[in-house]
PDB file of N, CA and C in Angstrom:
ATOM      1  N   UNK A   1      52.760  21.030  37.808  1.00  0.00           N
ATOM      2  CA  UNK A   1      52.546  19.968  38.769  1.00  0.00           C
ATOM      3  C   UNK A   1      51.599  20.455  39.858  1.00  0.00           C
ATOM      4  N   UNK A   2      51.221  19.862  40.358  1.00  0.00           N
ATOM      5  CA  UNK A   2      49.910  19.612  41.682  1.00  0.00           C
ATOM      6  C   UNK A   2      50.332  18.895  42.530  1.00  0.00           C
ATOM      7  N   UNK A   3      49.656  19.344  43.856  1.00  0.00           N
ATOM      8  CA  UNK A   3      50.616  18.816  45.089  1.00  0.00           C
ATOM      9  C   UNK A   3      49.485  16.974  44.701  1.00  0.00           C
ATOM     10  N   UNK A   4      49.478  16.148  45.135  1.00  0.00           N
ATOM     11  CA  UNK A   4      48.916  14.512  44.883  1.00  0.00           C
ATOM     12  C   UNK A   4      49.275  14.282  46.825  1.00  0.00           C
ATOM     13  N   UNK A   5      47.610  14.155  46.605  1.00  0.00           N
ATOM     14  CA  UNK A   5      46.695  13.817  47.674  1.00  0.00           C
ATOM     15  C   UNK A   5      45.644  12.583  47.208  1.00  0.00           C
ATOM     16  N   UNK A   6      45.278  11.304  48.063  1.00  0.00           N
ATOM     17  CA  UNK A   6      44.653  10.681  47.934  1.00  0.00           C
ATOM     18  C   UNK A   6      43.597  10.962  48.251  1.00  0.00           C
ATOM     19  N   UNK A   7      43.356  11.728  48.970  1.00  0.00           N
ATOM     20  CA  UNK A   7      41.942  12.218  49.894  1.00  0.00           C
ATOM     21  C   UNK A   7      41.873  14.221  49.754  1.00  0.00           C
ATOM     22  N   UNK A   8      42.362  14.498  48.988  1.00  0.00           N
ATOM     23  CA  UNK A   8      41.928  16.397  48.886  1.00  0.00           C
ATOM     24  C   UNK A   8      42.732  16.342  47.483  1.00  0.00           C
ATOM     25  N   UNK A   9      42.654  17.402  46.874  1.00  0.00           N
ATOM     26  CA  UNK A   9      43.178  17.944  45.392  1.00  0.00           C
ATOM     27  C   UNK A   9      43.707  19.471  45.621  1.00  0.00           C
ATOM     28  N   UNK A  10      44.990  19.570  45.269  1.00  0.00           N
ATOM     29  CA  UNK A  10      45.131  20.920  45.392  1.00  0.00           C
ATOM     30  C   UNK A  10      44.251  21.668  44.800  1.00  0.00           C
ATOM     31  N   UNK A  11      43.027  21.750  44.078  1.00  0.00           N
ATOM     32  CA  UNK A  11      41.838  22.786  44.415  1.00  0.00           C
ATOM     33  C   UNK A  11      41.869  23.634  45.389  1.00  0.00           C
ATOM     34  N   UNK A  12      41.117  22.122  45.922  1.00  0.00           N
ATOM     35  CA  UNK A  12      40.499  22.309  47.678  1.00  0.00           C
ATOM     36  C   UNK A  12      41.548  22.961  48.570  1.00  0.00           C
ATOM     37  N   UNK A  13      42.704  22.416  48.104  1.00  0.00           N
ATOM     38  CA  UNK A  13      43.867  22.977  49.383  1.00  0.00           C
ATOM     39  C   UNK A  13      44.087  24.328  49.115  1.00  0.00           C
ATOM     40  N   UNK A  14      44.334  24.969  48.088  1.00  0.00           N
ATOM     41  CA  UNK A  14      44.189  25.963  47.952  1.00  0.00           C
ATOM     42  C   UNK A  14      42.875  26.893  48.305  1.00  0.00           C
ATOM     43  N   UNK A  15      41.934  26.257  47.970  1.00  0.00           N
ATOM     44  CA  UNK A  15      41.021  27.143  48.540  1.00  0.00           C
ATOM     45  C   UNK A  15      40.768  27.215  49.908  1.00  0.00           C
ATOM     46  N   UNK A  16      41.239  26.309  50.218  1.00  0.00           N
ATOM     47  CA  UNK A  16      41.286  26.425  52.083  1.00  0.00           C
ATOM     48  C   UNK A  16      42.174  27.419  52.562  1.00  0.00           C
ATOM     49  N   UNK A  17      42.893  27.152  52.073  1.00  0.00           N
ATOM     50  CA  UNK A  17      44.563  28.193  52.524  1.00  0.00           C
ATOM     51  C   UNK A  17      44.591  30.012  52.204  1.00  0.00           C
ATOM     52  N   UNK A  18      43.480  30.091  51.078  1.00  0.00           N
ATOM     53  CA  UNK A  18      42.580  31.547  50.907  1.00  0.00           C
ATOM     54  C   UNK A  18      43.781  31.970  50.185  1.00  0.00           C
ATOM     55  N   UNK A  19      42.996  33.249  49.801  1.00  0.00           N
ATOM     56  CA  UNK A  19      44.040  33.896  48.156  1.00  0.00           C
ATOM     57  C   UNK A  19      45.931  34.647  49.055  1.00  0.00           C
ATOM     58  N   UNK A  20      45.656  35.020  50.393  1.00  0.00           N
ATOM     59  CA  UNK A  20      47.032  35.308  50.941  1.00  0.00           C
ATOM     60  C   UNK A  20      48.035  34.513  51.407  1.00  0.00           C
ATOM     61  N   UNK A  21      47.533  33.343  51.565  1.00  0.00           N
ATOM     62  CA  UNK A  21      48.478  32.393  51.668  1.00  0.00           C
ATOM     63  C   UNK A  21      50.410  32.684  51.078  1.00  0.00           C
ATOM     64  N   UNK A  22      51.140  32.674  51.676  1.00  0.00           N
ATOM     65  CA  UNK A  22      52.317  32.717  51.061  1.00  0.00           C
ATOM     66  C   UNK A  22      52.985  31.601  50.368  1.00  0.00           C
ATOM     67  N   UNK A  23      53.487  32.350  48.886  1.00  0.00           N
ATOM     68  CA  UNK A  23      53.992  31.292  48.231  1.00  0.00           C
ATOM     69  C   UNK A  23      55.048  30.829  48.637  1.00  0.00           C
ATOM     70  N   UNK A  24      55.799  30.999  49.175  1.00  0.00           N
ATOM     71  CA  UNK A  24      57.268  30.642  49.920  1.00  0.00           C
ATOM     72  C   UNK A  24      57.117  29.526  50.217  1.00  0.00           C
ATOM     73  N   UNK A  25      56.352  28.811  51.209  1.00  0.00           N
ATOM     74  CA  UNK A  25      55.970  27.695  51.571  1.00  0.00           C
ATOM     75  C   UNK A  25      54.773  27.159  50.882  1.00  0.00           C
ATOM     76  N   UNK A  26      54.028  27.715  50.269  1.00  0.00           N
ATOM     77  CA  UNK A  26      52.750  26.754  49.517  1.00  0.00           C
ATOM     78  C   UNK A  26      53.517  26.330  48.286  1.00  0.00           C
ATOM     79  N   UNK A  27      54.673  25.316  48.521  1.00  0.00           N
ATOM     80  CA  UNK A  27      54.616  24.662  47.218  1.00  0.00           C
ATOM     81  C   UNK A  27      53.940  23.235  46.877  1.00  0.00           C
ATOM     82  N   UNK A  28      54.217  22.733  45.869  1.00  0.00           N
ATOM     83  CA  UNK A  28      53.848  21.060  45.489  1.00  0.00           C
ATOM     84  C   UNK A  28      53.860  20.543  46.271  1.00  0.00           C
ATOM     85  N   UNK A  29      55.332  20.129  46.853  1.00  0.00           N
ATOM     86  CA  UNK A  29      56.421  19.769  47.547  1.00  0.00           C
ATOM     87  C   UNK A  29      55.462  19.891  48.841  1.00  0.00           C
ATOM     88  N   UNK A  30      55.367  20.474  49.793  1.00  0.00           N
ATOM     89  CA  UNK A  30      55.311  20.803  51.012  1.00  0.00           C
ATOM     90  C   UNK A  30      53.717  20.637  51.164  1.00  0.00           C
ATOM     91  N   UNK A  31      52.747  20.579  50.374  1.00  0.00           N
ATOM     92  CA  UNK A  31      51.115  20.639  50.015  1.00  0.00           C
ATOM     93  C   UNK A  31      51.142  18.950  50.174  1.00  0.00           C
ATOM     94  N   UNK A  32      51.395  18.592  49.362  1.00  0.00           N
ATOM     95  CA  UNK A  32      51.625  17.201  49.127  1.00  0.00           C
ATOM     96  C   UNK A  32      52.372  16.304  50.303  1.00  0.00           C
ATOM     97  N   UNK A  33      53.562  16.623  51.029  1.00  0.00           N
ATOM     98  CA  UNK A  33      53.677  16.128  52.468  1.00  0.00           C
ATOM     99  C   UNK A  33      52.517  16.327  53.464  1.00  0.00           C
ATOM    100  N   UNK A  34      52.359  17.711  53.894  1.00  0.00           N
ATOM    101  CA  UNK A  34      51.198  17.732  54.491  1.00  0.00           C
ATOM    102  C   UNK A  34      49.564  17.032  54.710  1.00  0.00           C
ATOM    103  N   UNK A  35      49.487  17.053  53.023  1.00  0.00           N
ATOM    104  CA  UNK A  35      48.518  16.052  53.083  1.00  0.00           C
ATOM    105  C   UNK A  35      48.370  14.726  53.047  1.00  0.00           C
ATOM    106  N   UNK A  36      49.809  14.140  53.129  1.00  0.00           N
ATOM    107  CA  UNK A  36      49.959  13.040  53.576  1.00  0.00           C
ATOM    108  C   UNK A  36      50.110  12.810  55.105  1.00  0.00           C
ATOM    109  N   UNK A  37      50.518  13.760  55.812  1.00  0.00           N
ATOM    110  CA  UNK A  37      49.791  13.644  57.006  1.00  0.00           C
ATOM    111  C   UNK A  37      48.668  13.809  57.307  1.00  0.00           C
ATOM    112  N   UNK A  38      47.945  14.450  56.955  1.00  0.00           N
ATOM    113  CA  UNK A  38      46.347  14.457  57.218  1.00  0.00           C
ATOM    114  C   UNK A  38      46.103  13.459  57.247  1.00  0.00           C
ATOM    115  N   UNK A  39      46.373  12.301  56.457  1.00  0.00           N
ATOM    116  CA  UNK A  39      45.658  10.983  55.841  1.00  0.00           C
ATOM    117  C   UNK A  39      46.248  10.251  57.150  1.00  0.00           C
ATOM    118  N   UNK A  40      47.945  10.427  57.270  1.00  0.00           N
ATOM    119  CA  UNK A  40      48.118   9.326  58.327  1.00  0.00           C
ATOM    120  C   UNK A  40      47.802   9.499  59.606  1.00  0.00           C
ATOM    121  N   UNK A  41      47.079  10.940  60.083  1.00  0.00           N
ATOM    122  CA  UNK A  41      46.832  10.710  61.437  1.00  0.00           C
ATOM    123  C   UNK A  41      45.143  10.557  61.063  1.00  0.00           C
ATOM    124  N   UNK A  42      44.440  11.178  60.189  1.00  0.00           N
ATOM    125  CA  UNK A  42      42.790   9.968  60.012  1.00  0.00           C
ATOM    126  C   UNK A  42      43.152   8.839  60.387  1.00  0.00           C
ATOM    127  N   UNK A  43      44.390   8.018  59.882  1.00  0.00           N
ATOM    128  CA  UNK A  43      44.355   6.613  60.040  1.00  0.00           C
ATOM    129  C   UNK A  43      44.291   6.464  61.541  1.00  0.00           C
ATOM    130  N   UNK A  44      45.327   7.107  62.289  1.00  0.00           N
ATOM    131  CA  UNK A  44      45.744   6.937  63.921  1.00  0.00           C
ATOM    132  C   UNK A  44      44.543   6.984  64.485  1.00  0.00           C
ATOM    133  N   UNK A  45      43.913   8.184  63.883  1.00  0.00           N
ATOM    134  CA  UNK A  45      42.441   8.752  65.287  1.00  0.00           C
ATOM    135  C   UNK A  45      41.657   7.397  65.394  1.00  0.00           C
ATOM    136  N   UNK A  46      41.483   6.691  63.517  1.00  0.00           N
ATOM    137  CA  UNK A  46      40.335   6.061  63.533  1.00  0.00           C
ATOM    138  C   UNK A  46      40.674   4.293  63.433  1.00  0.00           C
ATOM    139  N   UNK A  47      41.991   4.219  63.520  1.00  0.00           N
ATOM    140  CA  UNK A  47      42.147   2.515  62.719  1.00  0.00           C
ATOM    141  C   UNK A  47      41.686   2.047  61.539  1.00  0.00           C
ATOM    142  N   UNK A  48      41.606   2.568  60.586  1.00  0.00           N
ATOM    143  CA  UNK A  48      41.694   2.341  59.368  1.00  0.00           C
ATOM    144  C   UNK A  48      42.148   3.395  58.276  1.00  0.00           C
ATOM    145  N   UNK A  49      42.781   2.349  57.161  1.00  0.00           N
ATOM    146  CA  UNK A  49      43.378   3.215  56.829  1.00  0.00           C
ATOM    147  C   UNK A  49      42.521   3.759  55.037  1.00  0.00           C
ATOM    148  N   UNK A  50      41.800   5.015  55.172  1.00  0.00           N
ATOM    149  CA  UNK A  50      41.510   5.253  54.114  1.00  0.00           C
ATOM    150  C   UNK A  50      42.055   5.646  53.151  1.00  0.00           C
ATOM    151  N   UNK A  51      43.233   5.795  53.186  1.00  0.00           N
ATOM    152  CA  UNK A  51      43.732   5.884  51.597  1.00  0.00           C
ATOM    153  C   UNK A  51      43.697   4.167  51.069  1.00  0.00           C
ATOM    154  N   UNK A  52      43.790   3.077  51.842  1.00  0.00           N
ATOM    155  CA  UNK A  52      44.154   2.284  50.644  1.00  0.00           C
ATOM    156  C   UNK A  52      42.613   2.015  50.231  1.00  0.00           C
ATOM    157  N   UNK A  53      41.960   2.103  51.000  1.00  0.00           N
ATOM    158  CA  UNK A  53      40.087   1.600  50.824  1.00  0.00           C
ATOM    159  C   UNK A  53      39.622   2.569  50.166  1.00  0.00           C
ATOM    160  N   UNK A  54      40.075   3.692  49.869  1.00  0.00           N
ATOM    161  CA  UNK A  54      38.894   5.210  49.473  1.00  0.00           C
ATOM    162  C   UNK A  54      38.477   4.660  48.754  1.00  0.00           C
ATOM    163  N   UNK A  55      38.257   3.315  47.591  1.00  0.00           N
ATOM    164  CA  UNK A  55      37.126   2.998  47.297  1.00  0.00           C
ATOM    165  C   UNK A  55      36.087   2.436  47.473  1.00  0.00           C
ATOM    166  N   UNK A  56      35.695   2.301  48.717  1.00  0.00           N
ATOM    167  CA  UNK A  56      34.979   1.394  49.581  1.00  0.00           C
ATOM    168  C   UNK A  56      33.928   2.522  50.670  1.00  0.00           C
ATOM    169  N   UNK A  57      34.368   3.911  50.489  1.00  0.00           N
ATOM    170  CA  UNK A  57      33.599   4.661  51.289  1.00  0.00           C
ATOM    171  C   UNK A  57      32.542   5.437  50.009  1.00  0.00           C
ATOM    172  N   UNK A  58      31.496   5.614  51.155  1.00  0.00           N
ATOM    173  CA  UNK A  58      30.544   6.524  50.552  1.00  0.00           C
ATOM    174  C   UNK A  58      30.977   8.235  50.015  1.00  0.00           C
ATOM    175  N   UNK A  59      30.539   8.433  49.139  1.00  0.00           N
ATOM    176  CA  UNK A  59      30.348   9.206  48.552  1.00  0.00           C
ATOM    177  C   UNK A  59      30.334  10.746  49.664  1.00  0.00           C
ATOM    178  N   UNK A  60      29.963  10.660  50.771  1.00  0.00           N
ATOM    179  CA  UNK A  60      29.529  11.537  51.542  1.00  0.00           C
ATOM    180  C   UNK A  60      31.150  11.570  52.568  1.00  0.00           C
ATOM    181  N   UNK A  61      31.244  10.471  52.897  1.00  0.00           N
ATOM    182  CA  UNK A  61      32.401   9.928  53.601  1.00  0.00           C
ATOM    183  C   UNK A  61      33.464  10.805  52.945  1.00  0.00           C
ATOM    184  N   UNK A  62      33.582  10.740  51.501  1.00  0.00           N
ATOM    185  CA  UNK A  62      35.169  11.144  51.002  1.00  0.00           C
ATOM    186  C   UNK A  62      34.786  12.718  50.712  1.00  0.00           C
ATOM    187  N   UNK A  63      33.729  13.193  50.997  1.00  0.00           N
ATOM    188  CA  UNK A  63      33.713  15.025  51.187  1.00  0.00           C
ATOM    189  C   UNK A  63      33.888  15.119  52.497  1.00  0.00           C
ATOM    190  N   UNK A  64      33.941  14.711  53.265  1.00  0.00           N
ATOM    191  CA  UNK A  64      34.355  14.450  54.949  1.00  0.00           C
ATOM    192  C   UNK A  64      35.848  14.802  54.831  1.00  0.00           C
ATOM    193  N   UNK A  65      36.608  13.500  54.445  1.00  0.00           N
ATOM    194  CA  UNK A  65      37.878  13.579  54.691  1.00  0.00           C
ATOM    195  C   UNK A  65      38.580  14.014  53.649  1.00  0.00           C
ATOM    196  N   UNK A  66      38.075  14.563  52.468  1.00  0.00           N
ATOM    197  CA  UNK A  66      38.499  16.104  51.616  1.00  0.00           C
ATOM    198  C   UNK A  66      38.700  16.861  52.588  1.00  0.00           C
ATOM    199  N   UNK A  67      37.667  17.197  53.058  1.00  0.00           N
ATOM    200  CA  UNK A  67      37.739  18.585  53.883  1.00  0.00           C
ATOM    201  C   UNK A  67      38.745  18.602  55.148  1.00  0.00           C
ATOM    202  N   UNK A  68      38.895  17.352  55.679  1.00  0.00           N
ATOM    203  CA  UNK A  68      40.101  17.384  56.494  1.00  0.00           C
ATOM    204  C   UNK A  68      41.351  17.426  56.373  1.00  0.00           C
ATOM    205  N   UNK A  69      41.606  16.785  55.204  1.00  0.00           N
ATOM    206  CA  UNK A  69      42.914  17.269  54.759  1.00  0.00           C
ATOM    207  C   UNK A  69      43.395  18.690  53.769  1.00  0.00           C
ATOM    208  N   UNK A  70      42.118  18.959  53.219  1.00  0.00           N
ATOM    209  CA  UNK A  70      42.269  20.231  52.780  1.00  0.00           C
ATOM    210  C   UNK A  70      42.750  21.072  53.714  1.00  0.00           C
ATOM    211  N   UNK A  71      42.078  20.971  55.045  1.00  0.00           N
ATOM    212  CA  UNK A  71      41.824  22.059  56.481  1.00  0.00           C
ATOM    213  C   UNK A  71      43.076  22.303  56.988  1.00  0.00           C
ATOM    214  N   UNK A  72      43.622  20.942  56.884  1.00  0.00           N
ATOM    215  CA  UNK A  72      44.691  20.871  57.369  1.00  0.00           C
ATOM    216  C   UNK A  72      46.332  21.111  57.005  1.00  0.00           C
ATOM    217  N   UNK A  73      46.071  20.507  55.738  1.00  0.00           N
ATOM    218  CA  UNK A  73      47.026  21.471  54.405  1.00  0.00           C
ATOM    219  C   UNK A  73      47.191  23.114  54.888  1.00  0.00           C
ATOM    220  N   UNK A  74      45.902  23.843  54.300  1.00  0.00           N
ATOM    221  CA  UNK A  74      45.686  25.002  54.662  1.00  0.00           C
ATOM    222  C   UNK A  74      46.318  25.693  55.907  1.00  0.00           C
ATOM    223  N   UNK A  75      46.152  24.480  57.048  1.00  0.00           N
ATOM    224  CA  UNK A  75      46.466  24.987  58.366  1.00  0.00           C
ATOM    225  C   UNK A  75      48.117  25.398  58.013  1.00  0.00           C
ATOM    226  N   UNK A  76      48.978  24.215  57.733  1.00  0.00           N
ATOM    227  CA  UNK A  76      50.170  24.217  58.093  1.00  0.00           C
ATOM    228  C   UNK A  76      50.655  24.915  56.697  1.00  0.00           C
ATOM    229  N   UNK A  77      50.176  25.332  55.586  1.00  0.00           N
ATOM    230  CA  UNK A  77      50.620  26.507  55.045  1.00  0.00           C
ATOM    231  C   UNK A  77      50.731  27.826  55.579  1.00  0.00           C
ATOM    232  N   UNK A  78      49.397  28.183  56.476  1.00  0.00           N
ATOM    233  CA  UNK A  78      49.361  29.697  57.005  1.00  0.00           C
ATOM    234  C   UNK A  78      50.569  29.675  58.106  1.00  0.00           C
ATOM    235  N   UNK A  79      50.304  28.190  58.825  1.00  0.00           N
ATOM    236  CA  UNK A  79      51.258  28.378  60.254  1.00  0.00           C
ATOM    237  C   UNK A  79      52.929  28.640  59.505  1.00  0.00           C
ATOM    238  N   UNK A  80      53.266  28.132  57.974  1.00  0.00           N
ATOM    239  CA  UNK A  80      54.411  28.143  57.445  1.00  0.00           C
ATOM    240  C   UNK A  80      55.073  29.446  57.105  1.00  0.00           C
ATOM    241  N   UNK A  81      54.534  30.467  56.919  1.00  0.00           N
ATOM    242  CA  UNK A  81      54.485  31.887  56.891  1.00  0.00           C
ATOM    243  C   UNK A  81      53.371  32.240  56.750  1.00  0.00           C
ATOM    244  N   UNK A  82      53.502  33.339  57.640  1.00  0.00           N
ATOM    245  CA  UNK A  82      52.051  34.478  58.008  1.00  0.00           C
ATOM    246  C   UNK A  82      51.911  35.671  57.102  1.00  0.00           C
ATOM    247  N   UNK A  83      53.165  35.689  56.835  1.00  0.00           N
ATOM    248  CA  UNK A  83      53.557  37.100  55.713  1.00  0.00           C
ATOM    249  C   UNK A  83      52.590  37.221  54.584  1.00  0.00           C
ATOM    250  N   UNK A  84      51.716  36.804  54.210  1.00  0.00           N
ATOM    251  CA  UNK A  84      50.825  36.842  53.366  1.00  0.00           C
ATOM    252  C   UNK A  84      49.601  37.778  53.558  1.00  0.00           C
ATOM    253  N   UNK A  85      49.516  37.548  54.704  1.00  0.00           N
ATOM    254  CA  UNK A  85      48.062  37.983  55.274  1.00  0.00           C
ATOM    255  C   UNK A  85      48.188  39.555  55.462  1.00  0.00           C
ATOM    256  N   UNK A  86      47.284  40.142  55.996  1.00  0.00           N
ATOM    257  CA  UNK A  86      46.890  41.392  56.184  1.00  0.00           C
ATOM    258  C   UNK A  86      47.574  42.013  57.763  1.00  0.00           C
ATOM    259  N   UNK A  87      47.262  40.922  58.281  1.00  0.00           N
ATOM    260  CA  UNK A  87      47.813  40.828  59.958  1.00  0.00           C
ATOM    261  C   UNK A  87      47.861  39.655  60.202  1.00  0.00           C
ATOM    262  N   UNK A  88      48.482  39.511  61.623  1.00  0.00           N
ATOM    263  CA  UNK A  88      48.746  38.341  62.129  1.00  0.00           C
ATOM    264  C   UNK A  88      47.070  37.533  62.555  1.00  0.00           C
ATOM    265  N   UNK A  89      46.617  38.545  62.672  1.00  0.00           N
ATOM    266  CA  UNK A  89      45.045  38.026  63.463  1.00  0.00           C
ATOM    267  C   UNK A  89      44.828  37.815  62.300  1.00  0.00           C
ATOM    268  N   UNK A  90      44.360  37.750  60.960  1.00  0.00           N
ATOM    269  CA  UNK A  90      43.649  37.670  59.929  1.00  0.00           C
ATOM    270  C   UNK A  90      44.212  35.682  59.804  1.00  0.00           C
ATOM    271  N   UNK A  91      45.288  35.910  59.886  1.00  0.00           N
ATOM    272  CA  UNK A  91      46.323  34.238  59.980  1.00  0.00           C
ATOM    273  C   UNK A  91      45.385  33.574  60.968  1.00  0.00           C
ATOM    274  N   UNK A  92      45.785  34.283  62.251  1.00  0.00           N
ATOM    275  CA  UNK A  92      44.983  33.281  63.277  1.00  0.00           C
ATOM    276  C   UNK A  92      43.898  33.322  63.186  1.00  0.00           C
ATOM    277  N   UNK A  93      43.013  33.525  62.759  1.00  0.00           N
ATOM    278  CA  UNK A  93      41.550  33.723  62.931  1.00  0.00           C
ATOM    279  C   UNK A  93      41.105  32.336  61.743  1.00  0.00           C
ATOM    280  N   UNK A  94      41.625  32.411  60.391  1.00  0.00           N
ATOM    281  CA  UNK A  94      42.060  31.455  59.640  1.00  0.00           C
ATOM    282  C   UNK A  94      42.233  29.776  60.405  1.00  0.00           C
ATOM    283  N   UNK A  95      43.952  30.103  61.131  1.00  0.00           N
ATOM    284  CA  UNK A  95      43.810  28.746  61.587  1.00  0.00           C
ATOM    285  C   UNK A  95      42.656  28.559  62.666  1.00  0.00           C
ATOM    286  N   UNK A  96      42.241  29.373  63.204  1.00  0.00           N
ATOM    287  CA  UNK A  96      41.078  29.027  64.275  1.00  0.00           C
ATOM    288  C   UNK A  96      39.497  28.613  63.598  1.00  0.00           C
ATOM    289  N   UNK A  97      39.132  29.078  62.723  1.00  0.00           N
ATOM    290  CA  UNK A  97      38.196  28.591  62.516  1.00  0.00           C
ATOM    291  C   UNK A  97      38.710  26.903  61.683  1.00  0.00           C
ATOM    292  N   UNK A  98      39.608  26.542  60.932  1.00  0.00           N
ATOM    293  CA  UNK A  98      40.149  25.330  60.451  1.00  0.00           C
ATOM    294  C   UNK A  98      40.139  24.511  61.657  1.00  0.00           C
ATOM    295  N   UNK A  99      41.140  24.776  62.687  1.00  0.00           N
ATOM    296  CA  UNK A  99      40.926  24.043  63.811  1.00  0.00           C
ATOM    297  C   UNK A  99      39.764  23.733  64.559  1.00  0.00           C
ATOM    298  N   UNK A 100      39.031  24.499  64.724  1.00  0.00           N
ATOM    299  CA  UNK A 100      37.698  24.455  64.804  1.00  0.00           C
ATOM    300  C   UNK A 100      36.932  23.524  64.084  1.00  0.00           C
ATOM    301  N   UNK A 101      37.021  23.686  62.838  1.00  0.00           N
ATOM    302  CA  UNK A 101      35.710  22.416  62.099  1.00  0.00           C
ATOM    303  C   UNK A 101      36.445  21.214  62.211  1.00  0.00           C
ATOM    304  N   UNK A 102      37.880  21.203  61.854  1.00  0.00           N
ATOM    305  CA  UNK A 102      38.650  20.049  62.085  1.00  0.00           C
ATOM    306  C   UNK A 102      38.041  18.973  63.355  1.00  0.00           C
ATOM    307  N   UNK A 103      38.280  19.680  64.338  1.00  0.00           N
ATOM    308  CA  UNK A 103      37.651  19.147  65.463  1.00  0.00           C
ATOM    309  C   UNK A 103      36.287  18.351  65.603  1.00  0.00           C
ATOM    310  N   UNK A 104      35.665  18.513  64.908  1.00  0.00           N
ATOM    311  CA  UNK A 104      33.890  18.348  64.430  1.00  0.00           C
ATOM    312  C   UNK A 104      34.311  17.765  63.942  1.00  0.00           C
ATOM    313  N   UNK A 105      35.172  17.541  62.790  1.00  0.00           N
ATOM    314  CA  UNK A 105      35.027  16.684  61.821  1.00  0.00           C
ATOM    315  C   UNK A 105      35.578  15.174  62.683  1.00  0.00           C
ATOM    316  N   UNK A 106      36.560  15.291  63.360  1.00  0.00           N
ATOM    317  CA  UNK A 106      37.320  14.600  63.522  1.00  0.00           C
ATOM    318  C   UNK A 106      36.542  13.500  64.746  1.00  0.00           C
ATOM    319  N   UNK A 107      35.734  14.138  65.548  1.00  0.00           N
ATOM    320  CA  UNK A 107      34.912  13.416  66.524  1.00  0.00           C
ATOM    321  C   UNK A 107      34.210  12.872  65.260  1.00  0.00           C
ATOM    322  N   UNK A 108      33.388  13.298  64.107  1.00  0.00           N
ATOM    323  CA  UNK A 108      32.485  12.557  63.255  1.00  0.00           C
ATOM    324  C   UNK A 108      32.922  11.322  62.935  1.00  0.00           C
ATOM    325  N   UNK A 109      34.748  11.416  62.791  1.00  0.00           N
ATOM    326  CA  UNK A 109      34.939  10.305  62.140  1.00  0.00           C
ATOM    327  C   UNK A 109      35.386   9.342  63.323  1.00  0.00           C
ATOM    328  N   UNK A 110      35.858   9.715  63.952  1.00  0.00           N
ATOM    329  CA  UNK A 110      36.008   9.204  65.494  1.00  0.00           C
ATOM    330  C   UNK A 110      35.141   8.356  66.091  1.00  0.00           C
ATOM    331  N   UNK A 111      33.780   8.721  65.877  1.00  0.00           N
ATOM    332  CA  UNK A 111      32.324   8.134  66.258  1.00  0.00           C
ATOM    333  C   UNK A 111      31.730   7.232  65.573  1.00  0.00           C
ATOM    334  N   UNK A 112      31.932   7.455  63.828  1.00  0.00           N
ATOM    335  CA  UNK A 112      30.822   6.867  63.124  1.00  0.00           C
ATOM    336  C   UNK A 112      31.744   6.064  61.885  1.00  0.00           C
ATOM    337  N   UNK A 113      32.930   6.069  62.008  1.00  0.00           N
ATOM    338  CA  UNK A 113      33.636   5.497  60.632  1.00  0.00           C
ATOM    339  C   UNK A 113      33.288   4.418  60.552  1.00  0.00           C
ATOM    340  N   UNK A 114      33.074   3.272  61.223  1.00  0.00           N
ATOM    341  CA  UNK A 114      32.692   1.830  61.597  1.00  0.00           C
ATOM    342  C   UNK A 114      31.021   1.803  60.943  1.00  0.00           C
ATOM    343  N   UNK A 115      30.530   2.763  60.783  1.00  0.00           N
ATOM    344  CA  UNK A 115      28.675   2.554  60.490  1.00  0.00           C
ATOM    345  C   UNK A 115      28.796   2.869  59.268  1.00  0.00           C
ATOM    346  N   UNK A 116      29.354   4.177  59.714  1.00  0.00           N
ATOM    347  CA  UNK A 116      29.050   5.378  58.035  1.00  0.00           C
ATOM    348  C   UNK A 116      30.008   5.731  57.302  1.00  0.00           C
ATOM    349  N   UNK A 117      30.845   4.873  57.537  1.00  0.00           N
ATOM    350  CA  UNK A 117      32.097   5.588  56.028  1.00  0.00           C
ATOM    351  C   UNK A 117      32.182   4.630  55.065  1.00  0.00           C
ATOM    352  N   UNK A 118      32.147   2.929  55.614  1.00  0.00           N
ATOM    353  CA  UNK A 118      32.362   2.227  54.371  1.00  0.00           C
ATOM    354  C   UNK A 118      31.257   1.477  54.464  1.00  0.00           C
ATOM    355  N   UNK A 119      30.106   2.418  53.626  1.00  0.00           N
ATOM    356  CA  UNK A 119      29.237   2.251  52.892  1.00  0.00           C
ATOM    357  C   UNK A 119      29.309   2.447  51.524  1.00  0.00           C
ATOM    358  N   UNK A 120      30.098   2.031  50.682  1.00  0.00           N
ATOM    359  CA  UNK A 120      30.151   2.533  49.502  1.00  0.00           C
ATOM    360  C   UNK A 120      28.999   2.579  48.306  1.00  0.00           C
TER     361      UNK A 120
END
């Protein structure tokens, strides 16, 4: 089984979350909640809700909000245990750069979802 995301694929989530990630908490189960929050606070930031439309956005749009819920998956796996990593800084440095693009991303969609997302 695979965690089922409307908007990321456990691929992506995994590859966000990097090869130390701990399995303890990276399951199906817990991948798959998470990235159902990703989706429902996209909806909050922006007023609409792209999971039921993702077919209505551009092509460019849904590598956007891949990557946000991947980011974010990722995030709340590392924050779920750290024990994986090398050090604790190797963890934080992880969630800091995630939080980081998150942020970018999130003004993008914040700004422009109304012009540039459902262009399909």
């Amino acid at each position: 089984m695979a965690a089922t995301s409307i908007l990321s694929t456990d691929d992506e989530m995994n590859a966000m979350a990097g090869e130390n990630v701990d399995v303890t908490g990276w399951t199906d189960a817990n991948k798959t909640a998470w990235g159902i929050q990703a989706e429902a606070y996209l909806f909050l930031i922006s007023g609409y809700d792209f999971v039921t439309n993702v077919g209505t956005l551009n092509a460019i749009s849904k590598f956007v909000l891949n990557e946000y819920v991947a980011r974010y998956t990722a995030m709340a796996g590392i924050i779920y245990n750290t024990a994986g990593y090398s050090t604790i800084v190797e963890a934080e440095d992880m969630i800091n750069i995630h939080g980081w693009r998150m942020e970018k991303l999130e003004r993008w969609i914040t700004e422009n979802f109304k012009t540039n997302l459902i262009k399909a």
